[in-house]
C-alpha atoms as a PDB file:
ATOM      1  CA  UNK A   1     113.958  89.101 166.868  1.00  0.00           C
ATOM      2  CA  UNK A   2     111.978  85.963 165.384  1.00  0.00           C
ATOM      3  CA  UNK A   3     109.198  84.930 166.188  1.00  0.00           C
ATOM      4  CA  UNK A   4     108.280  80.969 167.001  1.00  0.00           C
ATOM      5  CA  UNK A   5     105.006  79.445 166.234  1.00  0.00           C
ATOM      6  CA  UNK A   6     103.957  76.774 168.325  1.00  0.00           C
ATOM      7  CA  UNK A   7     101.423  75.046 169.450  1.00  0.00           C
ATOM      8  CA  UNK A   8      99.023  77.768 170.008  1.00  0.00           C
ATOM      9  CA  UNK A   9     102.032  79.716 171.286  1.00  0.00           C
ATOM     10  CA  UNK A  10     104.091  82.853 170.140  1.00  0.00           C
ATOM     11  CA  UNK A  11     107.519  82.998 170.993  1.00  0.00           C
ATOM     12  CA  UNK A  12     110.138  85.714 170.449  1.00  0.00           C
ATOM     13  CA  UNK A  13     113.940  84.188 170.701  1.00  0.00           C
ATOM     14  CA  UNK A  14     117.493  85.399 169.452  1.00  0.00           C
ATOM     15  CA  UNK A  15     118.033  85.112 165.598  1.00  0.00           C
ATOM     16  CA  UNK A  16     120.557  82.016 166.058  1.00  0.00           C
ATOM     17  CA  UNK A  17     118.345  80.325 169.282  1.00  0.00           C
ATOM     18  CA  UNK A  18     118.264  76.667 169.075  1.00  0.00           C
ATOM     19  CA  UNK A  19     114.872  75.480 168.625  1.00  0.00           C
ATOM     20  CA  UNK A  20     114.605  72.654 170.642  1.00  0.00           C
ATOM     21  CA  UNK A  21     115.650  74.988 173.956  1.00  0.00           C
ATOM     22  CA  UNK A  22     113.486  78.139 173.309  1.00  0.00           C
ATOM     23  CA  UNK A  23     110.503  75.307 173.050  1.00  0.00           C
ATOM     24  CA  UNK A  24     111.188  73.570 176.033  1.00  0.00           C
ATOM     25  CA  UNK A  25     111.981  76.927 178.084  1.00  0.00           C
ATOM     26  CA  UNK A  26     108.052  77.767 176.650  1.00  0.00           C
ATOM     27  CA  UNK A  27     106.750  74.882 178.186  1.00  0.00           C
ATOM     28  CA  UNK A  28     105.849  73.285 174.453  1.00  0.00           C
ATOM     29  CA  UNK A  29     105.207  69.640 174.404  1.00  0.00           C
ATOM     30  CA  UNK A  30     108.094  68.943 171.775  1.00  0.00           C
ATOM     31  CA  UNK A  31     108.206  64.917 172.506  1.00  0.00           C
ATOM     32  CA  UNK A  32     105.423  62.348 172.363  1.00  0.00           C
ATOM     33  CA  UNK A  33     104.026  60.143 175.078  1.00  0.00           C
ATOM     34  CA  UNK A  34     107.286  58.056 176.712  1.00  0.00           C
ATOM     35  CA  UNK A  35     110.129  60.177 174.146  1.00  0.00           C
ATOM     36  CA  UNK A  36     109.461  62.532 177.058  1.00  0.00           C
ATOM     37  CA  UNK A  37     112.021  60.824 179.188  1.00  0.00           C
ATOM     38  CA  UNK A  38     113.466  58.215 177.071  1.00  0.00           C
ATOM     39  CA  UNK A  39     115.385  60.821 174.475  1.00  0.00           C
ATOM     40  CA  UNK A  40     118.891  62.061 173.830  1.00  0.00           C
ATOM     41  CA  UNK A  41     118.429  65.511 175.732  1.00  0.00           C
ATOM     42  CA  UNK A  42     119.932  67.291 172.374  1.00  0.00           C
ATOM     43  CA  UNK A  43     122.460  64.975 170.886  1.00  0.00           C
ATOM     44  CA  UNK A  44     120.997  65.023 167.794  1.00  0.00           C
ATOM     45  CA  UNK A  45     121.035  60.867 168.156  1.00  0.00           C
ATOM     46  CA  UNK A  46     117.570  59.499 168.770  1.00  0.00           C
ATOM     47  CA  UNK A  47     115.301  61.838 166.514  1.00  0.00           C
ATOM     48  CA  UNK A  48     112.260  62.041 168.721  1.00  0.00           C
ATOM     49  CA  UNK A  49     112.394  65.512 168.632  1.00  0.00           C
ATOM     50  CA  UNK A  50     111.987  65.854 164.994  1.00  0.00           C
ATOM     51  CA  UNK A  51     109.379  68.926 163.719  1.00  0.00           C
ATOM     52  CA  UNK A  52     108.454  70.144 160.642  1.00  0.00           C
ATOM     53  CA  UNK A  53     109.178  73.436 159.490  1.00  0.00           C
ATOM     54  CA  UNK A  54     108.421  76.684 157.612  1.00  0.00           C
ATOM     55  CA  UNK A  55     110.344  79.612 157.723  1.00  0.00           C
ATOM     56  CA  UNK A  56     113.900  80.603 158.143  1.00  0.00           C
ATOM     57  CA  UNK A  57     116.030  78.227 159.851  1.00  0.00           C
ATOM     58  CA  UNK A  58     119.466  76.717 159.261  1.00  0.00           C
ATOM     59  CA  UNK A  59     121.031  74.445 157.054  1.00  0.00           C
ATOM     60  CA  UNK A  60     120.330  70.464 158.154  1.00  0.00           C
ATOM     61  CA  UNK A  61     124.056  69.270 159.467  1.00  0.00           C
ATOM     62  CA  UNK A  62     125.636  66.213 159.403  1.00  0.00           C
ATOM     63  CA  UNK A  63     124.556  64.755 162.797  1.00  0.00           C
ATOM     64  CA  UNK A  64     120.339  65.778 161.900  1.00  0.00           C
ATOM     65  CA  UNK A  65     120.866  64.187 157.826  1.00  0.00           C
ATOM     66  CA  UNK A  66     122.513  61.226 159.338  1.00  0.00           C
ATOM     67  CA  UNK A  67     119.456  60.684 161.834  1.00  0.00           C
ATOM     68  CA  UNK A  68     116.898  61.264 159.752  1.00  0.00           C
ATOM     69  CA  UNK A  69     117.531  58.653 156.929  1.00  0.00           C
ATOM     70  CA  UNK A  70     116.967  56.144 159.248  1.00  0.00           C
ATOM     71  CA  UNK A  71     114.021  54.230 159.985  1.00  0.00           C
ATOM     72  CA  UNK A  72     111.412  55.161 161.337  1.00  0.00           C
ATOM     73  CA  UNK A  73     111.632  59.085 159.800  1.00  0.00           C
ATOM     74  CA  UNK A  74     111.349  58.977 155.884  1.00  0.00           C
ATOM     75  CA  UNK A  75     112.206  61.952 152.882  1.00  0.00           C
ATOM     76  CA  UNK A  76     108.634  61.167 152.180  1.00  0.00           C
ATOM     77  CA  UNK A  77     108.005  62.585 155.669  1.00  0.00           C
ATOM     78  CA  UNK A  78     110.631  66.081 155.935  1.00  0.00           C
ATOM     79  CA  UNK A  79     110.908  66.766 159.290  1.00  0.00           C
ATOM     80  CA  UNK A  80     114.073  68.878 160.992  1.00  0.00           C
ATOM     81  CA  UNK A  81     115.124  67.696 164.353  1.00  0.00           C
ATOM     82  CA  UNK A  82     114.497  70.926 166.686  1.00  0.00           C
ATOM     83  CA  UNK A  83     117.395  70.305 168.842  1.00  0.00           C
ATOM     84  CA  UNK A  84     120.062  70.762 165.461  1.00  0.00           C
ATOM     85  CA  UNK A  85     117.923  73.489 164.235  1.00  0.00           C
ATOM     86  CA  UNK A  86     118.710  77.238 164.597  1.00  0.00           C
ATOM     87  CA  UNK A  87     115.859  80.043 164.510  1.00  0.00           C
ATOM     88  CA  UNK A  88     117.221  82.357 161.586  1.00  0.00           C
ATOM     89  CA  UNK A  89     113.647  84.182 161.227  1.00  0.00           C
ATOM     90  CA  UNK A  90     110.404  83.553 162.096  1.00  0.00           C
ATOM     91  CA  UNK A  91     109.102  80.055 162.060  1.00  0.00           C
ATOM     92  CA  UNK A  92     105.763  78.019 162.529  1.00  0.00           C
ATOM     93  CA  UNK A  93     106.215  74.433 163.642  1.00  0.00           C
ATOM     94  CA  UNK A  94     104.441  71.608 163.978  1.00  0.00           C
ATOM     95  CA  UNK A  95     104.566  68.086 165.636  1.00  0.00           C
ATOM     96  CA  UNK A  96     103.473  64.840 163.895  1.00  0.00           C
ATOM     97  CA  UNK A  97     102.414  61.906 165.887  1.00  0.00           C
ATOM     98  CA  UNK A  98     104.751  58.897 166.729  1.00  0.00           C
ATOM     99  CA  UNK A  99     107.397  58.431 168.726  1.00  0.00           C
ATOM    100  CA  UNK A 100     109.611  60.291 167.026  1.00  0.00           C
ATOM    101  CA  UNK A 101     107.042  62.259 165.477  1.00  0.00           C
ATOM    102  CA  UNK A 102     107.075  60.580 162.150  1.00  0.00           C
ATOM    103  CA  UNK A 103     103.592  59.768 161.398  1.00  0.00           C
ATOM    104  CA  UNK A 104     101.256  61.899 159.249  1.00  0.00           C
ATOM    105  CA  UNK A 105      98.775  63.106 161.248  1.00  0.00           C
ATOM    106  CA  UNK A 106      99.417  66.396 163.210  1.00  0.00           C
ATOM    107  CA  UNK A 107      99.823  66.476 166.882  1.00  0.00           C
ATOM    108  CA  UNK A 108      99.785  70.507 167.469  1.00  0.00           C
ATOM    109  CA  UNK A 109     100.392  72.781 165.034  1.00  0.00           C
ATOM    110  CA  UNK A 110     101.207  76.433 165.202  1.00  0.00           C
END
């Protein structure tokens, strides 16, 4: 089973769990300040959910390339939006700051 790294956290999850719900279930802060309630509860539409990555995870569809080459999130910037990703292997994330979590600084990191 993989294993998620997150914010100071270790979680195991189905190969094929979708990121954004094994985080949430954990009780990891995956949004920033108000993106808490104002988001699009895993649409893959508003991009405030958006993480970066290493390890084995899917392919970026449609719906998550579409999002993230818009303004405010940048190619200078990768970032995967949790809620479109699925856990393939294990995985250490981390959250930028920003609303969408676009900035550069780190948030929380594994």
């Amino acid at each position: 089973m993989p294993i998620i790294s997150a914010q100071g956290n270790t979680l195991e999850c189905a190969t094929g769990a979708n990121l954004r719900w094994v985080l949430l279930q954990a009780g990891v802060a995956l949004h920033n300040g108000r993106s808490t309630l104002i988001n699009c509860r895993g649409l893959g539409t508003c991009g405030t959910c958006a993480v970066a990555i290493e390890g084995a995870a899917s392919a970026p569809n449609w719906k998550e390339q579409a999002r993230l080459a818009l303004p405010p999130h940048s190619p200078a910037h990768p970032r995967r939006l949790a809620c479109q990703t699925q856990v393939l292997g294990d995985v250490k994330v981390t959250k930028h700051e920003g609303f969408w979590g676009q900035g550069e600084a780190v948030q929380w990191s594994p």
